[in-house]
Protein backbone atom coordinates (compact mmCIF):
# COMPACT_ATOMS: atom_id res chain seq x y z
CA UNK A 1 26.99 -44.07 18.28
CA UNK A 2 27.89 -47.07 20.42
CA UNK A 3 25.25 -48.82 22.62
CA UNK A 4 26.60 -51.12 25.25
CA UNK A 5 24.38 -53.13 27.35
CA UNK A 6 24.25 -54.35 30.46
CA UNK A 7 22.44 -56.07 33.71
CA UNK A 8 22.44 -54.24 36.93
CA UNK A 9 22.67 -56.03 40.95
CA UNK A 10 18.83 -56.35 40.81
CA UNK A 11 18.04 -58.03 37.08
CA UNK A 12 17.67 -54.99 35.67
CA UNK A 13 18.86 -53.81 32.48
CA UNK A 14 20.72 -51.17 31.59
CA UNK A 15 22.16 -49.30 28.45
CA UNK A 16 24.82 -46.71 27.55
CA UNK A 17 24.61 -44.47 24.25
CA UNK A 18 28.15 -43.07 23.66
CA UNK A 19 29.46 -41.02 21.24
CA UNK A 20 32.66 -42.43 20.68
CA UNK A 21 33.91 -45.97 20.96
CA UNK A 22 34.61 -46.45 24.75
CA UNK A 23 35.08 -49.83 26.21
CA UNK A 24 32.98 -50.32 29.23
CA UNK A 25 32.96 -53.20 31.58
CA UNK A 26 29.27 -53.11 33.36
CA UNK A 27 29.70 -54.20 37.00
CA UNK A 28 27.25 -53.12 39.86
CA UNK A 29 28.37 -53.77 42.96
CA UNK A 30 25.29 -53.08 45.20
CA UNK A 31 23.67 -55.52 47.14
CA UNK A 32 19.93 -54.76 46.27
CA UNK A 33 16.62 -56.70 46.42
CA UNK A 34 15.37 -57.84 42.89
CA UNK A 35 12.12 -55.46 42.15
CA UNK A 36 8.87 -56.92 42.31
CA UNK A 37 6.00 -54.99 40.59
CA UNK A 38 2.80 -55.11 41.94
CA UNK A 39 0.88 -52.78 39.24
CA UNK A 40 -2.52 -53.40 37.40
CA UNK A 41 -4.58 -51.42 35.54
CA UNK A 42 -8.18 -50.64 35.76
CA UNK A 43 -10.85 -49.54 33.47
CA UNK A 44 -13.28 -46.60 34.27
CA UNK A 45 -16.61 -47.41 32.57
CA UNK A 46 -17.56 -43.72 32.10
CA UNK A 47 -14.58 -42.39 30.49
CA UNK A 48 -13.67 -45.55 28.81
CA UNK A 49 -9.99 -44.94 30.10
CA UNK A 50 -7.22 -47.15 31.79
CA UNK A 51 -6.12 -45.88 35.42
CA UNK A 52 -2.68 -47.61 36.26
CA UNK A 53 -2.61 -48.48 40.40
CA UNK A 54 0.64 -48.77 41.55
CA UNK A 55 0.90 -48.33 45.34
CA UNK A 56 4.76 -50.16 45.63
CA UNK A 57 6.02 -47.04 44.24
CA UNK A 58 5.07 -44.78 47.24
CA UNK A 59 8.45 -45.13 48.58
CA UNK A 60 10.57 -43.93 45.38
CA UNK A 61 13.65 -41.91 45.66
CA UNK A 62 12.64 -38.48 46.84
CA UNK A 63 14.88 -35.33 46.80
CA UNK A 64 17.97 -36.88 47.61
CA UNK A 65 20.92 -34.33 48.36
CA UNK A 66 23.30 -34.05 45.18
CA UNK A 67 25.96 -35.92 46.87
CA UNK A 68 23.21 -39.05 46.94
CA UNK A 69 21.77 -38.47 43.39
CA UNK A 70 21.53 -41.77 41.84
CA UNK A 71 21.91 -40.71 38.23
CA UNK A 72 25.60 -39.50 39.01
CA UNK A 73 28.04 -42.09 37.74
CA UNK A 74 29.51 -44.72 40.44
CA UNK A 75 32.68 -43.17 41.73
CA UNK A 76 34.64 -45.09 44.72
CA UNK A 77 32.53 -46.47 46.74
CA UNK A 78 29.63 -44.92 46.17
CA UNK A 79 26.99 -46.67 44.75
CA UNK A 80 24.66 -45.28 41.77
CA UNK A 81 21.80 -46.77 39.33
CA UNK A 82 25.01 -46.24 36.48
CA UNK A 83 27.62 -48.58 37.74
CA UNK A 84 30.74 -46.55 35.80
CA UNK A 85 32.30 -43.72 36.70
CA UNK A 86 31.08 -41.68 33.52
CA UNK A 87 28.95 -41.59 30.89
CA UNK A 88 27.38 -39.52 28.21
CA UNK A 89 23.58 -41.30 27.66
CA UNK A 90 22.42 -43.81 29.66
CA UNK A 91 18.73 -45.97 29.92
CA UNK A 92 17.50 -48.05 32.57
CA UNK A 93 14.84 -49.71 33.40
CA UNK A 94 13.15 -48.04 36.78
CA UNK A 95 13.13 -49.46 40.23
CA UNK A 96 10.34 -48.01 40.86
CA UNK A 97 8.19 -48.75 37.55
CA UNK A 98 4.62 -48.03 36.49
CA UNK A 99 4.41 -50.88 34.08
CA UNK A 100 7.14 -54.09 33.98
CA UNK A 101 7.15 -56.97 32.00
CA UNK A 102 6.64 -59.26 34.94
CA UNK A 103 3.19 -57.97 36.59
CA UNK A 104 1.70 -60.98 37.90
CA UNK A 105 -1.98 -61.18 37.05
CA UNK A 106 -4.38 -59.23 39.42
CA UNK A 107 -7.50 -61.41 41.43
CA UNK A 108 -10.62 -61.22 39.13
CA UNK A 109 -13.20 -58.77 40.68
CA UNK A 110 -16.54 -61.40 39.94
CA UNK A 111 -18.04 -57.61 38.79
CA UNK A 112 -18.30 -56.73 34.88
CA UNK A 113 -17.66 -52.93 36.04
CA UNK A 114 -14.74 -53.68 37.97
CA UNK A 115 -12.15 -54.39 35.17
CA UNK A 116 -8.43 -55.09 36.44
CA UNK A 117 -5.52 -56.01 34.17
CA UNK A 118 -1.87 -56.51 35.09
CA UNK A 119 0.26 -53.47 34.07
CA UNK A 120 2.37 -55.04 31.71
CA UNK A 121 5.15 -52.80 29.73
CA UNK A 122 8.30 -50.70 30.43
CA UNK A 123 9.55 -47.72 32.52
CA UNK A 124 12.73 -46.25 31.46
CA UNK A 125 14.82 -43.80 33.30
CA UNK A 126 16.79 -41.68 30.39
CA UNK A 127 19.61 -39.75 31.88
CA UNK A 128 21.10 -37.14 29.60
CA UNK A 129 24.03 -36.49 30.48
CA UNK A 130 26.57 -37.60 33.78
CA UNK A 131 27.09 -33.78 34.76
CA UNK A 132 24.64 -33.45 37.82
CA UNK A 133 23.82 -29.46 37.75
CA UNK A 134 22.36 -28.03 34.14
CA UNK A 135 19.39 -29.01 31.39
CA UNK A 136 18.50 -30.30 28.44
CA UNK A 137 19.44 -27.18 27.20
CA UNK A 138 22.50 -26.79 28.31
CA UNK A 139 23.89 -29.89 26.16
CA UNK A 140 26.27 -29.67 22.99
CA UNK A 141 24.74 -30.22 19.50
CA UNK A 142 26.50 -33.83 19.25
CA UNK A 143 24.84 -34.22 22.66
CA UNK A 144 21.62 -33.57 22.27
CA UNK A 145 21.73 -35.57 19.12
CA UNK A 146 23.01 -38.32 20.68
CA UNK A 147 19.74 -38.06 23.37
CA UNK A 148 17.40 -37.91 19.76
CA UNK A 149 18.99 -41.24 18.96
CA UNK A 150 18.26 -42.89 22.33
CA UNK A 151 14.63 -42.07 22.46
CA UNK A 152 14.78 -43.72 18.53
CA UNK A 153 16.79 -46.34 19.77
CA UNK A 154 14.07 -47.06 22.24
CA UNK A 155 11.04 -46.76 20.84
CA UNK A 156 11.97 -48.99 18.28
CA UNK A 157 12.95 -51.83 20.91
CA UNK A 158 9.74 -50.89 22.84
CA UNK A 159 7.36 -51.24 20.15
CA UNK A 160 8.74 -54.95 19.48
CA UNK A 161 7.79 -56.16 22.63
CA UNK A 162 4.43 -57.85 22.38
CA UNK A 163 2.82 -55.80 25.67
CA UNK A 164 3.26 -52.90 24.43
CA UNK A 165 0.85 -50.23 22.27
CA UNK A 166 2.08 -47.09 22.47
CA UNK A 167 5.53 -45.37 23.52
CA UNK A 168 5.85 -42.34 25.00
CA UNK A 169 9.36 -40.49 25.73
CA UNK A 170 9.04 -37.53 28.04
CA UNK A 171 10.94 -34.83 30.22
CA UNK A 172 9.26 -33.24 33.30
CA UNK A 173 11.62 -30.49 34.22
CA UNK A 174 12.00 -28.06 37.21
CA UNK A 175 10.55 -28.98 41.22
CA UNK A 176 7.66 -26.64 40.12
CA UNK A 177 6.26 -29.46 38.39
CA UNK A 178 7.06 -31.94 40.97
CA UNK A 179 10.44 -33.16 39.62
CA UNK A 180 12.18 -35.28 42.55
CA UNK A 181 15.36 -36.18 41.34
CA UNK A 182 17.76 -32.69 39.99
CA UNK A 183 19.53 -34.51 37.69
CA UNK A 184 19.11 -34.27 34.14
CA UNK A 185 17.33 -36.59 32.72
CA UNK A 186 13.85 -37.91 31.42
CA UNK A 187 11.65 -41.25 31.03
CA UNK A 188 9.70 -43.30 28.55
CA UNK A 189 6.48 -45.16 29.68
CA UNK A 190 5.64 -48.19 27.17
CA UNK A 191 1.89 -48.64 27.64
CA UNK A 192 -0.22 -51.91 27.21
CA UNK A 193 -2.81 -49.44 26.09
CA UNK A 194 -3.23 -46.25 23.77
CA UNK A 195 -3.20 -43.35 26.04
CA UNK A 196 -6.67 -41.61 26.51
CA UNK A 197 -4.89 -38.34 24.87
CA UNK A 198 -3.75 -40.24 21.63
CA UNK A 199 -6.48 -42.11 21.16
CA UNK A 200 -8.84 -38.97 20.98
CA UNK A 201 -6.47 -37.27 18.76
CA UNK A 202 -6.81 -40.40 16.23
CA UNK A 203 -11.03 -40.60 16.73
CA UNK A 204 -10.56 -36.97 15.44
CA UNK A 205 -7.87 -37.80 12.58
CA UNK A 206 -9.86 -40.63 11.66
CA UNK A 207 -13.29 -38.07 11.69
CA UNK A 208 -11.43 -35.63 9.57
CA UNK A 209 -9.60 -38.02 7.03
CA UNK A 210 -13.12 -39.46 6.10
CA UNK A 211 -14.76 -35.98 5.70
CA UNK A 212 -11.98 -34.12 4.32
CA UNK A 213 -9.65 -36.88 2.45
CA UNK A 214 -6.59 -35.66 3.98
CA UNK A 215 -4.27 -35.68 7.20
CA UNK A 216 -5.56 -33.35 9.98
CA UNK A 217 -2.26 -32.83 11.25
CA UNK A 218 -0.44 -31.91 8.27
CA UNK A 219 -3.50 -29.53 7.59
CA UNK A 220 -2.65 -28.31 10.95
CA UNK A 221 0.88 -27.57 10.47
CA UNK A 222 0.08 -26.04 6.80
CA UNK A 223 -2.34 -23.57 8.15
CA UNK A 224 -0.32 -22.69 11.09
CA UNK A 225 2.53 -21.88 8.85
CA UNK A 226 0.61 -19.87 6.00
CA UNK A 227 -1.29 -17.88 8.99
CA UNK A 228 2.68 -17.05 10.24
CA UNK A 229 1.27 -15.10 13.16
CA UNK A 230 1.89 -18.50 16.11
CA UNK A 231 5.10 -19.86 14.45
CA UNK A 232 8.17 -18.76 16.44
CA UNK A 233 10.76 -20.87 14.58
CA UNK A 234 11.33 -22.76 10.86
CA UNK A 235 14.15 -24.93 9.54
CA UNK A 236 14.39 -26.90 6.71
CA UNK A 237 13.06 -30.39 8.43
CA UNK A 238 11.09 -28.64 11.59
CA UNK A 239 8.62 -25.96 12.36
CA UNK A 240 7.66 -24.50 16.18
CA UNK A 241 4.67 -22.67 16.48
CA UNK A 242 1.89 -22.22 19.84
CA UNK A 243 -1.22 -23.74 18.88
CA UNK A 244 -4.24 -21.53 17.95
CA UNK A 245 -6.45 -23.04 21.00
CA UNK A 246 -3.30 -23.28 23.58
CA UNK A 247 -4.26 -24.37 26.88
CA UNK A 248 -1.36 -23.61 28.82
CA UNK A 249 0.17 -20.08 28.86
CA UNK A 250 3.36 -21.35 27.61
CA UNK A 251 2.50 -24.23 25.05
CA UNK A 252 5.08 -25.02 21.69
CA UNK A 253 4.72 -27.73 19.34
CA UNK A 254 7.03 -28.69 16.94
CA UNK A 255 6.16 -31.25 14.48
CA UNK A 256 8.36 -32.48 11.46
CA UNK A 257 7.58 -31.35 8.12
CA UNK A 258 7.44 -34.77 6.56
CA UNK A 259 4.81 -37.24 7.81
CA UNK A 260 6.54 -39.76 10.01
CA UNK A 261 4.96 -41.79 13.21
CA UNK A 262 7.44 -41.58 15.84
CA UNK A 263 11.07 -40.94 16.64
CA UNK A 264 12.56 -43.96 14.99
CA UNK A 265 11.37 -43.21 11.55
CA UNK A 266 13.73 -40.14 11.80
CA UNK A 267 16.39 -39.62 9.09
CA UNK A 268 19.95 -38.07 9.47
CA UNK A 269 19.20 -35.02 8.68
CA UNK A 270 15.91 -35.01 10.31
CA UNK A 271 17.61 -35.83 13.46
CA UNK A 272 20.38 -33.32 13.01
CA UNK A 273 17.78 -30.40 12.25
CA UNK A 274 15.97 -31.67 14.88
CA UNK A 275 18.61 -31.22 17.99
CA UNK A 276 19.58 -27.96 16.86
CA UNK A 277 15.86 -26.79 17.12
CA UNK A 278 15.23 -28.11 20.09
CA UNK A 279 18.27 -26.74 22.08
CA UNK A 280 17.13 -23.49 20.15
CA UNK A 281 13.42 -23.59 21.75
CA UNK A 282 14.56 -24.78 25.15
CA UNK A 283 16.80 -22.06 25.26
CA UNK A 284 14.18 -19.50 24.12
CA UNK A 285 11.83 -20.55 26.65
CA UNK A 286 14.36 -20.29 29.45
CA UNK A 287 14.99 -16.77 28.21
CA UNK A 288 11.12 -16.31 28.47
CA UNK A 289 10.65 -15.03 32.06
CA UNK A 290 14.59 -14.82 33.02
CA UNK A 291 14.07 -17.77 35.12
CA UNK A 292 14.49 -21.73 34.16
CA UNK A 293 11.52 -22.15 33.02
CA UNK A 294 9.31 -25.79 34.35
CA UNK A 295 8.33 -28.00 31.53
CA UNK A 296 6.81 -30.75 30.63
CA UNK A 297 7.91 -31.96 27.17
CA UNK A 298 6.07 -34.82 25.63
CA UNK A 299 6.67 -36.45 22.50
CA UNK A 300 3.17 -37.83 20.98
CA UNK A 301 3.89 -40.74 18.90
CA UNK A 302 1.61 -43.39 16.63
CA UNK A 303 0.15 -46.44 18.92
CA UNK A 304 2.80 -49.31 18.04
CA UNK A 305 0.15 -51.52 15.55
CA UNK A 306 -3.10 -49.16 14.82
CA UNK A 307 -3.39 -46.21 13.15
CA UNK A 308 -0.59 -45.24 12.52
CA UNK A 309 -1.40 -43.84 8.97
CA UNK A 310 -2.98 -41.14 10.97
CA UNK A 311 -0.84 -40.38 13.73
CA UNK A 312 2.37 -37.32 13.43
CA UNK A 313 4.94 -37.35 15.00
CA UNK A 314 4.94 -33.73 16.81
CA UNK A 315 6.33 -32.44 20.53
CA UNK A 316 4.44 -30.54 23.19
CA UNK A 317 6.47 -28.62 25.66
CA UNK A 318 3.83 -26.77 28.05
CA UNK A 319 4.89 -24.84 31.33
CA UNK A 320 2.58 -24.40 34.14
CA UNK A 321 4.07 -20.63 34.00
CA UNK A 322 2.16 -17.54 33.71
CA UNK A 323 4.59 -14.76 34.70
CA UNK A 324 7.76 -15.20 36.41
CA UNK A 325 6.52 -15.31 39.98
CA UNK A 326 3.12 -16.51 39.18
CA UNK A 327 1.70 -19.99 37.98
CA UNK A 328 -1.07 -21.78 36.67
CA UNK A 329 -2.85 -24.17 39.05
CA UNK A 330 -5.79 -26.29 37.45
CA UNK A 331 -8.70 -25.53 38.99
CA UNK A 332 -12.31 -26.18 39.16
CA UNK A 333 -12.71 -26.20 35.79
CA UNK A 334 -9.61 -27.85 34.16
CA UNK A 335 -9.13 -30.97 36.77
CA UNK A 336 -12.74 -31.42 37.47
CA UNK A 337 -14.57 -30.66 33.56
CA UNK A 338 -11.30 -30.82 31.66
CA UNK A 339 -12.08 -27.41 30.11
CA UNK A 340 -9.00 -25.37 30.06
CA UNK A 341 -9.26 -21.50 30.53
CA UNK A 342 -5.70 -19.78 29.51
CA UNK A 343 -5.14 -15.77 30.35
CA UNK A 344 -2.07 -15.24 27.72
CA UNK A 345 -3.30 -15.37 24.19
CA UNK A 346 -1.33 -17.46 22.06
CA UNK A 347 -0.38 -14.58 19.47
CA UNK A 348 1.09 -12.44 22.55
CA UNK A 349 2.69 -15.56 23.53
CA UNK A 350 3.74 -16.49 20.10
CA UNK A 351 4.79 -12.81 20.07
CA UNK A 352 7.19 -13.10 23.16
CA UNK A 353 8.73 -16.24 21.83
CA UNK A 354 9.65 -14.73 18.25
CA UNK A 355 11.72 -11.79 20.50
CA UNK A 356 13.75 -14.35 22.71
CA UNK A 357 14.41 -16.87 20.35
CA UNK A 358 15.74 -14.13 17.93
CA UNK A 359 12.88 -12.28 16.20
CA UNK A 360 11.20 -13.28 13.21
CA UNK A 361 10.96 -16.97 12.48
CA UNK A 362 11.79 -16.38 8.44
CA UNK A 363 15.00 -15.25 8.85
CA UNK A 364 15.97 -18.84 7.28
CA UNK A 365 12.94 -19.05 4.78
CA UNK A 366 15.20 -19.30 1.85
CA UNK A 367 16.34 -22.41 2.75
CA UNK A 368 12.70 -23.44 3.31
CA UNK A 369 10.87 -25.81 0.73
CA UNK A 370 7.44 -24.35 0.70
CA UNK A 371 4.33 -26.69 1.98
CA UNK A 372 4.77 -30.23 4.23
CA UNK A 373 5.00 -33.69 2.78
């Protein structure tokens, strides 16, 4: 892997992950107006939770036609976000960012219930590959591989920086879950804070570690694989199974079978095991319904200094699918009391996932070393 980095018209930076050795020579050659951030954050007393408010980014790129995606490569004279005329990875930083390194601070409130920070961290754009039209899915082993190493790349580079506690790399995926630009690609959001979702996860590690003396996700992972009945795929390094209490009525997690905190702490082979089982679940789930399937896929990773003895690495992909001309809209109950009511049980589910991804999930057990480290 080669990284080359450069600076884009506005400040910005940007990098390119290639597989081979290719000589690039970053120059944009837009005229565009530096980006100025105006985010903050605020605290909610009740829910003890940070709420970023970021009104500059109302007027982000919206559903430009393919022949004005930015995330094509620069051809001619038309202008892109990835000033070369191809590519096979490449990160930038947003233009239109939730958190940035330069958030000037926000006027004090005089009110000890009215708690404002400046939103100070990192929005990355990762675009997968230059091809406009396909997926995630659709990409070559060495590809997708190459992606893997980005994300590591990045949250390694992330967690240095001194604003930042906790990196998350994500992909929302289809216009069913609000997806604005086609082209393939995902983000990563470095926080100043622990998300509200990792943090409870930890409060709950951190519960079970003192009454139980061991890790709650590995004794997750363990059970899920000796109960067999939720796990629709094994390899030597991975394992893919939907959770016992799903919420969603598609919902996978896949979760290393060695202990590690987040992408970075990867090995080779790890990372090798690790593309080819993800392009194998993506593809499953596409099969699911006949249709692309929308996703969210979210990779949960330790906070960058805290806790990190607890945390596992592990990915969520969730789709707001039911059936393939239904979907799941969160109601009452789910947006308002956060109590999730799903009408697929996750065995049938598991059970439909086992069929399209090939049948049984042992076929490789032999290859399998038993238990998780």
């Amino acid at each position: 892997m080669k990284i080359t980095t450069g600076t884009l018209a506005d400040g910005r930076e940007i990098l390119f992950f290639d597989r081979a050795d290719t000589l690039r020579v970053i120059e944009d050659r837009r005229d565009i107006e530096p980006v100025r951030t105006r985010s903050e954050i605020r605290h909610d007393s009740l829910a003890d939770q940070w709420v970023a408010v970021t009104a500059h980014r109302q007027g982000r790129t919206h559903l430009p036609p393919a022949d004005e995606c930015p995330l094509c490569p620069s051809v001619g004279d038309r202008l892109t976000e990835i000033p070369e005329p191809d590519y096979d990875v490449a990160v930038f930083e947003n233009r239109f960012p939730s958190f940035a390194l330069d958030v000037p601070d926000p006027p004090e409130t005089g009110e000890e219930l009215f708690v404002r920070l400046p939103a100070r961290g990192r929005c990355e754009v990762v675009c997968f590959t230059s091809a406009h039209t396909g997926s995630f899915a659709d990409l070559p082993h060495d590809h997708a591989r190459l992606v893997i190493d980005a994300w590591a790349q990045r949250t390694e580079a992330l967690s240095a920086l001194d604003e930042v506690e906790q990196v998350f790399c994500f992909e929302n995926r289809g216009p069913e879950i609000g997806v604005t630009l086609h082209h393939p690609h995902g983000q990563i959001y470095a926080y100043p804070f622990a998300t509200p979702t990792t943090a409870q996860m930890l409060r709950s590690a951190r519960s079970y570690a003192e009454r139980v003396g061991t890790n709650l996700f590995g004794d997750l992972l363990a059970a899920e694989l000796r109960a067999q009945t939720r796990v629709v795929w094994q390899s030597r390094h991975w394992a893919a199974f939907v959770p016992f209490a799903a919420r969603w009525p598609v919902e996978v997690h896949l979760y290393p079978r060695r202990q590690v905190p987040d992408l970075a702490a990867l090995d080779d082979a790890e990372r090798d095991d690790l593309a080819e089982t993800y392009l194998t679940l993506l593809r499953g789930l596409d099969a699911l319904f006949g249709v692309p399937l929308p996703y969210i896929a979210a990779w949960y990773q330790a906070p960058v200094r805290h806790h990190r003895d607890l945390a596992w690495l592990h990915l969520r992909v969730f789709s707001i699918r039911r059936a393939p001309e239904k979907l799941k809209y969160l109601a009452g109950s789910e947006s308002a009391m956060g109590a999730f009511i799903n009408d697929i049980t996750p065995e049938d589910m598991a059970a439909r996932l086992q069929t399209v991804m090939g049948g049984t999930p042992l076929t490789t057990v032999e290859a399998i070393d038993e238990g998780t480290s």
